[in-house]
Protein backbone atom coordinates (compact mmCIF):
# COMPACT_ATOMS: atom_id res chain seq x y z
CA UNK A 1 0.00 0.00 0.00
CA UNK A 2 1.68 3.71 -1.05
CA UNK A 3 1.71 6.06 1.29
CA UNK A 4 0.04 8.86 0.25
CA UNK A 5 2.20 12.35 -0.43
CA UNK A 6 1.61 14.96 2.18
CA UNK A 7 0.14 18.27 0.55
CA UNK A 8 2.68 21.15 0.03
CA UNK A 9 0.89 24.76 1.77
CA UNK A 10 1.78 28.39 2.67
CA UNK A 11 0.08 30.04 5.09
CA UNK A 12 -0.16 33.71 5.32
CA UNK A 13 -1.04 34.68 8.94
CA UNK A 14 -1.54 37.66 11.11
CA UNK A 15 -0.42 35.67 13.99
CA UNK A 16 -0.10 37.17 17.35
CA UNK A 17 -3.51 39.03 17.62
CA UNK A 18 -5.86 36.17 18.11
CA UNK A 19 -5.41 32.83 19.56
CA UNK A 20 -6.68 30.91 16.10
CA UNK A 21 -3.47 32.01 13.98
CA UNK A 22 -1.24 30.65 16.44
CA UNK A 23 -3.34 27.16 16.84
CA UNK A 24 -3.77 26.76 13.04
CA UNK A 25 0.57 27.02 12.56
CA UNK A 26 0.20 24.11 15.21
CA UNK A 27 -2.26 22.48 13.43
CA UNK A 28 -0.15 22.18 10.31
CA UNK A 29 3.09 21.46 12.07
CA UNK A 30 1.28 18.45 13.72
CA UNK A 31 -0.52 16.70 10.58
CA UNK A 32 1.10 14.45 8.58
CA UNK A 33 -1.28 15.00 5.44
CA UNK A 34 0.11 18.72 5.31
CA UNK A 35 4.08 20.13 5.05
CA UNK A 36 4.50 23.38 5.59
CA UNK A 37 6.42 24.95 2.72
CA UNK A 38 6.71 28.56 4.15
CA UNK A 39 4.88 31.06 6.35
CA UNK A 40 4.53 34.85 5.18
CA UNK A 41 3.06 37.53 7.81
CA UNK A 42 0.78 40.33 7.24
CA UNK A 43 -0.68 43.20 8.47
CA UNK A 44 1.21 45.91 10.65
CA UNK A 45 3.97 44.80 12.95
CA UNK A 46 5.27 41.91 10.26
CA UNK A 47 8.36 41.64 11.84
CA UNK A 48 6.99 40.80 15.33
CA UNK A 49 4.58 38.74 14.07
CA UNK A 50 6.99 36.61 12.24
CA UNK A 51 8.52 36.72 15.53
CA UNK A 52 5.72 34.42 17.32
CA UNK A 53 5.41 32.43 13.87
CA UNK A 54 9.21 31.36 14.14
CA UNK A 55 8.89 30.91 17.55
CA UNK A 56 6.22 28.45 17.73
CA UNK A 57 8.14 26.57 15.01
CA UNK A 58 11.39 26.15 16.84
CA UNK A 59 9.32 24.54 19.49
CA UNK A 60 8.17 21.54 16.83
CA UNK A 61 10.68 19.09 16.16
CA UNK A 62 9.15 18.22 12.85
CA UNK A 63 9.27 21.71 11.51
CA UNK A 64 11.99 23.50 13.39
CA UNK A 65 15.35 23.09 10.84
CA UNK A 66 13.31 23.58 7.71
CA UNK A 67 11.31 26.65 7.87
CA UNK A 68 12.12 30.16 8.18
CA UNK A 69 9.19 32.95 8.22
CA UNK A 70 9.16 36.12 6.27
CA UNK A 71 7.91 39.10 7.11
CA UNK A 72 5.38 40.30 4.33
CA UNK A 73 3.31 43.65 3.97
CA UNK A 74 2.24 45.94 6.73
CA UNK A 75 -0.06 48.08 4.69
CA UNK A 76 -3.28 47.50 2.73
CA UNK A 77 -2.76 47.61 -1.13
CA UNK A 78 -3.03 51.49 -2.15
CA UNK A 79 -6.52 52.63 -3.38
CA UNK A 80 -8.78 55.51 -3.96
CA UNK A 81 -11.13 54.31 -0.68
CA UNK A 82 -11.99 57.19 1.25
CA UNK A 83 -12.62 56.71 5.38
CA UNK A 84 -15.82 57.78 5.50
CA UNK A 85 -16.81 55.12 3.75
CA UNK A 86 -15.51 52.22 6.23
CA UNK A 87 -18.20 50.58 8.10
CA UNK A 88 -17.38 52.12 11.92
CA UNK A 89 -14.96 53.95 11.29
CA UNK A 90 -10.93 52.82 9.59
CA UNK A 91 -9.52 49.71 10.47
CA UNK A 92 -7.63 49.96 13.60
CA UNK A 93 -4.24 47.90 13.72
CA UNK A 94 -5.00 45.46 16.85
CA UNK A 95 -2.78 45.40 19.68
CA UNK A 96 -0.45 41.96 19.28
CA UNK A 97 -1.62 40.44 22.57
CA UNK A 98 0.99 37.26 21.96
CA UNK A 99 3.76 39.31 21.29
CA UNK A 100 5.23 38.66 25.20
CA UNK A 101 5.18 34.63 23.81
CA UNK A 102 8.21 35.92 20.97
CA UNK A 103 11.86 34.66 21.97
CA UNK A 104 13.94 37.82 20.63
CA UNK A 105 15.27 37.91 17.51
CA UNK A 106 19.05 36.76 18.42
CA UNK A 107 17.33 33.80 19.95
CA UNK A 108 15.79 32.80 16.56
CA UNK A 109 16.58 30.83 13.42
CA UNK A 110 17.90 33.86 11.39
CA UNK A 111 15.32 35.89 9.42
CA UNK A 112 15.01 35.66 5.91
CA UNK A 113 16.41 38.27 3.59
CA UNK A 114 13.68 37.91 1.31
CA UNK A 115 10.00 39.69 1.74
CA UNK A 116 7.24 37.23 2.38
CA UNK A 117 5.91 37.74 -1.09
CA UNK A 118 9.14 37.23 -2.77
CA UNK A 119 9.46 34.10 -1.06
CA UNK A 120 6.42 33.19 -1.96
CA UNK A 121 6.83 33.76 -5.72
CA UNK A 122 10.03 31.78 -5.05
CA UNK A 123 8.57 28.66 -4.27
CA UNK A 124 6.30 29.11 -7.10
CA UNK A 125 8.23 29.15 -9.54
CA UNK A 126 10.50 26.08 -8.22
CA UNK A 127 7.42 24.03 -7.68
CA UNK A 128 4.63 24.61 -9.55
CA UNK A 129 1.26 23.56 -8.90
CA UNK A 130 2.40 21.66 -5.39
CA UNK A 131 1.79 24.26 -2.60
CA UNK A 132 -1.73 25.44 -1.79
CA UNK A 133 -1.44 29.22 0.06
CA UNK A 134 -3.64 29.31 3.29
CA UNK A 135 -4.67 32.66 3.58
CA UNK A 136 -5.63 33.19 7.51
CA UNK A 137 -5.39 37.41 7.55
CA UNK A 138 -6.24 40.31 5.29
CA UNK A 139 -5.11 38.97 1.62
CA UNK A 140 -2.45 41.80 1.11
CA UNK A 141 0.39 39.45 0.47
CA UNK A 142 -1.86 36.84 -1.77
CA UNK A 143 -2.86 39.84 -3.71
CA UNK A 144 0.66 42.20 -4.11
CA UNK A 145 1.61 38.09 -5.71
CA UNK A 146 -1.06 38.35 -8.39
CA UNK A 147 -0.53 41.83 -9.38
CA UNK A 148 3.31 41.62 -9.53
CA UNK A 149 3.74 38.40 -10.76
CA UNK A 150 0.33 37.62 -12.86
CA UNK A 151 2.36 34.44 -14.38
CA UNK A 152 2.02 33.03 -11.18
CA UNK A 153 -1.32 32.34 -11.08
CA UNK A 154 -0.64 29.52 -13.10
CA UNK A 155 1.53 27.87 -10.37
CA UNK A 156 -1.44 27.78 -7.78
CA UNK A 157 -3.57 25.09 -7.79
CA UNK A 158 -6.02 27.20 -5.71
CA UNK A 159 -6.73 29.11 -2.43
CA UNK A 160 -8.00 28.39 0.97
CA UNK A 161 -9.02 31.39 2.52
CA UNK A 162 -10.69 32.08 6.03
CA UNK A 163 -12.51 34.90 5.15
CA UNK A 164 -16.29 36.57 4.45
CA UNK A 165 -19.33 36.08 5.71
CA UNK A 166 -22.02 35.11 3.68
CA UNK A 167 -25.42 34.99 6.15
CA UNK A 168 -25.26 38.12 7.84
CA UNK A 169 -24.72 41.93 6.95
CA UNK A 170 -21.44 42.47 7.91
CA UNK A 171 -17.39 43.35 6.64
CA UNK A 172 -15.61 40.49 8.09
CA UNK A 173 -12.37 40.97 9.46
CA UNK A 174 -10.01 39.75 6.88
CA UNK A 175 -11.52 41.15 4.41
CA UNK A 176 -12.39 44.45 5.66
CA UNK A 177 -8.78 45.34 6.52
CA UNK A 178 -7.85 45.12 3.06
CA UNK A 179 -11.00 44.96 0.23
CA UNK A 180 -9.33 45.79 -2.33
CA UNK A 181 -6.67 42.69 -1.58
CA UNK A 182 -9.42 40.24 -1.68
CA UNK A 183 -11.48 41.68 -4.62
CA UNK A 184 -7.31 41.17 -6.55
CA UNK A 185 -8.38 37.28 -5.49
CA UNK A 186 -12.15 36.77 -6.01
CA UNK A 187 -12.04 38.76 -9.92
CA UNK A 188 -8.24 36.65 -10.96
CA UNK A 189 -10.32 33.66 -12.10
CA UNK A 190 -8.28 31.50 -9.33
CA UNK A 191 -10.42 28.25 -7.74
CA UNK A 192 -10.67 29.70 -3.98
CA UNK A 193 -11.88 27.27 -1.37
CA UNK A 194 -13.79 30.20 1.26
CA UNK A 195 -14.23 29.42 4.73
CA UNK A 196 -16.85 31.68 6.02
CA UNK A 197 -16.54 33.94 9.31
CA UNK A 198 -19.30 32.13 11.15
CA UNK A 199 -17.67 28.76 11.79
CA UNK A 200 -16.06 30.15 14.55
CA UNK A 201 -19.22 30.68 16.15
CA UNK A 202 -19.90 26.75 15.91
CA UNK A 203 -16.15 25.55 16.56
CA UNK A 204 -14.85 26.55 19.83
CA UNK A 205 -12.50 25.27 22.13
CA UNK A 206 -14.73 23.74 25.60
CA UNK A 207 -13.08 24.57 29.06
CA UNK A 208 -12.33 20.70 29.39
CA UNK A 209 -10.20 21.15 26.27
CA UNK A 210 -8.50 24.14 27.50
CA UNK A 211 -7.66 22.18 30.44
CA UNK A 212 -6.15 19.67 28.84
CA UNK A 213 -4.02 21.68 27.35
CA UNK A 214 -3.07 23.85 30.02
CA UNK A 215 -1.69 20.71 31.71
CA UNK A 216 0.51 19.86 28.78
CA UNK A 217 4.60 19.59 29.40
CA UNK A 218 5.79 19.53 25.96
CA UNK A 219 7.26 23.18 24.82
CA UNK A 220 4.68 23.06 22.01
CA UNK A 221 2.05 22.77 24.46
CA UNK A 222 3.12 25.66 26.75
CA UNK A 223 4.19 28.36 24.66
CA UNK A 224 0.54 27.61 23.29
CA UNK A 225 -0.55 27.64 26.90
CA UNK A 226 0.66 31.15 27.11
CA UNK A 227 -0.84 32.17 24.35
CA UNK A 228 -4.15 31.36 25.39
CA UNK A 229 -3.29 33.06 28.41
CA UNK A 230 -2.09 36.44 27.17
CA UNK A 231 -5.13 36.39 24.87
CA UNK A 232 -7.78 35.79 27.47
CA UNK A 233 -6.63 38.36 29.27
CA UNK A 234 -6.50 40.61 26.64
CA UNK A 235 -9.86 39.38 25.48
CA UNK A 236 -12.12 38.84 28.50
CA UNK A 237 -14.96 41.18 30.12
CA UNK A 238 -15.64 40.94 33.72
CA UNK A 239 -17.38 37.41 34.67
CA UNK A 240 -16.83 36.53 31.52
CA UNK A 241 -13.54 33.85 30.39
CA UNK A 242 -13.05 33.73 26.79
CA UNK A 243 -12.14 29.95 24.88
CA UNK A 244 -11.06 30.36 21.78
CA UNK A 245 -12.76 30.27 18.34
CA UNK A 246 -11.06 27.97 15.78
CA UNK A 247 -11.84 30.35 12.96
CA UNK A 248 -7.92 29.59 11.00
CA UNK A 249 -7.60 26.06 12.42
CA UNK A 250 -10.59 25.15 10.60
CA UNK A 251 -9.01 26.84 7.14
CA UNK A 252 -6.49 24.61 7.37
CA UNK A 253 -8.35 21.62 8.03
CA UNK A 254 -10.18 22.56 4.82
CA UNK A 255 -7.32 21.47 3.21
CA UNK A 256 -6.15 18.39 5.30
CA UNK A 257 -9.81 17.08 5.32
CA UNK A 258 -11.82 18.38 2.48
CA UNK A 259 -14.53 15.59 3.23
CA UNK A 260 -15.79 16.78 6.92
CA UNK A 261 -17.55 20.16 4.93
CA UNK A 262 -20.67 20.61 3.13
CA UNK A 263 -19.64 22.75 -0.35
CA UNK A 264 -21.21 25.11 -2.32
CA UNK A 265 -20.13 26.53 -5.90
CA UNK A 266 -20.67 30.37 -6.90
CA UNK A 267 -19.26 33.69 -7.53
CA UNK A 268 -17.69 35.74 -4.61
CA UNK A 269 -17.64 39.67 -4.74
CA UNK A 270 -16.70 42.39 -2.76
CA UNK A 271 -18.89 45.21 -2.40
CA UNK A 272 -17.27 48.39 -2.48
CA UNK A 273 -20.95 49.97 -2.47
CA UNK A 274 -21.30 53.10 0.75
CA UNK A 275 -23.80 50.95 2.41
CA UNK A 276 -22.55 47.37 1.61
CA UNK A 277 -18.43 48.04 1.85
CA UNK A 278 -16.38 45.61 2.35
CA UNK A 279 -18.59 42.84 2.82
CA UNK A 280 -18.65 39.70 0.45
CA UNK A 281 -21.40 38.60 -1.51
CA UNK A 282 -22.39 35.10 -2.79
């Protein structure tokens, strides 16, 4: 019997904000049906991000000698998109509440030279048609790809992006904090698998979960531990613990296990409309 081929993914994260960036880079570092070709950051502090990224990866033996994150872009894509027009208000950058989990930089495999996208492209080009990108943040990096390097598109076999929301009104994270990124992604003609905003309302880590992993020895499983931590508290109202939502973990398991989710075919757009801006329609 062959053993079947592990599939070859990116993922583009704004780690360090929320706690499901962080668990879906764990995720993929612990399945064998996935390798981890590369990790690109995005949005604001890219550096520091890629800090927490490389960081959780030195604590996996399976992953720690082979991959080395890149920091990618900071801002959205330039447009013509005028505040006023943002549902409440501009995007705020959000404070990086896992940032205290980062081992400093001289503590760290050394950075790449390369930006995230260029690395990106990189791989690409070597290997084309092998890695799937994992998009898990605003699509800045996925998108600044297409437009500089259109040939590319070719060399993708398609997306899987945690992003929209297609039942209620709403500009969903990821997408809000950089339309014009994703609207580069839904009009380019690529296959994109979408996982919608509202799974994380239906997959959620339970307390006796938490627990479980709060009790864990292995480094893995207490840098994660701290995490969790720094995020709850971060996070939480009064008489009121947060668990985390398992919005990114989920995107990833999209790929690793296509057969636990119902599908549905269409055409994605982004609104860029006063009243309906930034939110994705099916």
């Amino acid at each position: 019997m062959s053993r079947k081929i592990p599939q070859s993914v990116w993922l583009d994260t704004d780690i360090g904000d929320d706690t499901d960036d962080i668990l879906a880079l764990s995720l993929i570092c612990a399945s064998p049906e996935l390798r981890l070709a590369g990790v690109s950051t995005v949005l604001g502090e890219t550096e520091n991000r890629a800090r927490v990224a490389r960081t959780l990866l030195v604590s996996t033996a399976r992953a720690r000698d082979r991959i080395r994150v890149a920091a990618g872009c900071g801002q959205p894509l330039p447009g013509k998109i005028t505040p006023d027009l943002w549902p409440n208000g501009p995007v705020n950058r959000p404070w990086m509440a896992q940032l205290p989990c980062a081992r400093p930089a001289s503590r760290l495999p050394r950075a790449p030279a390369q930006h995230g996208v260029e690395r990106l492209a990189a791989l690409l080009r070597r290997h084309p048609g092998e890695t799937i990108p994992i998009g898990i943040g605003p699509m800045t990096n996925l998108a600044t790809l297409l437009l500089r390097e259109p040939a590319l598109q070719a060399a993708i076999p398609r997306l899987a992006l945690m992003a929209g929301e297609f039942k209620r009104p709403m500009a969903e994270w990821n997408v809000r904090c950089d339309p014009l990124a994703m609207a580069c992604l839904t009009e380019s003609g690529l296959p994109i698998d979408f996982l919608p905003w509202d799974i994380g309302m239906k997959c959620t880590v339970r307390p006796a979960q938490l627990a479980r992993l709060f009790a864990a020895r292995s480094p893995t499983g207490r840098l994660l531990s701290r995490a969790i931590r720094l995020w709850q508290k971060a996070k939480s109202k009064p008489g009121r613990l947060e668990h985390p939502h398992l919005y990114d973990p989920m995107a990833v398991a999209m790929v690793s296990h296509p057969e636990w989710f119902e599908w549905r075919r269409g055409r994605v757009q982004v609104s860029f409309a006063p009243r309906t801006f930034a939110r994705t329609q099916f």
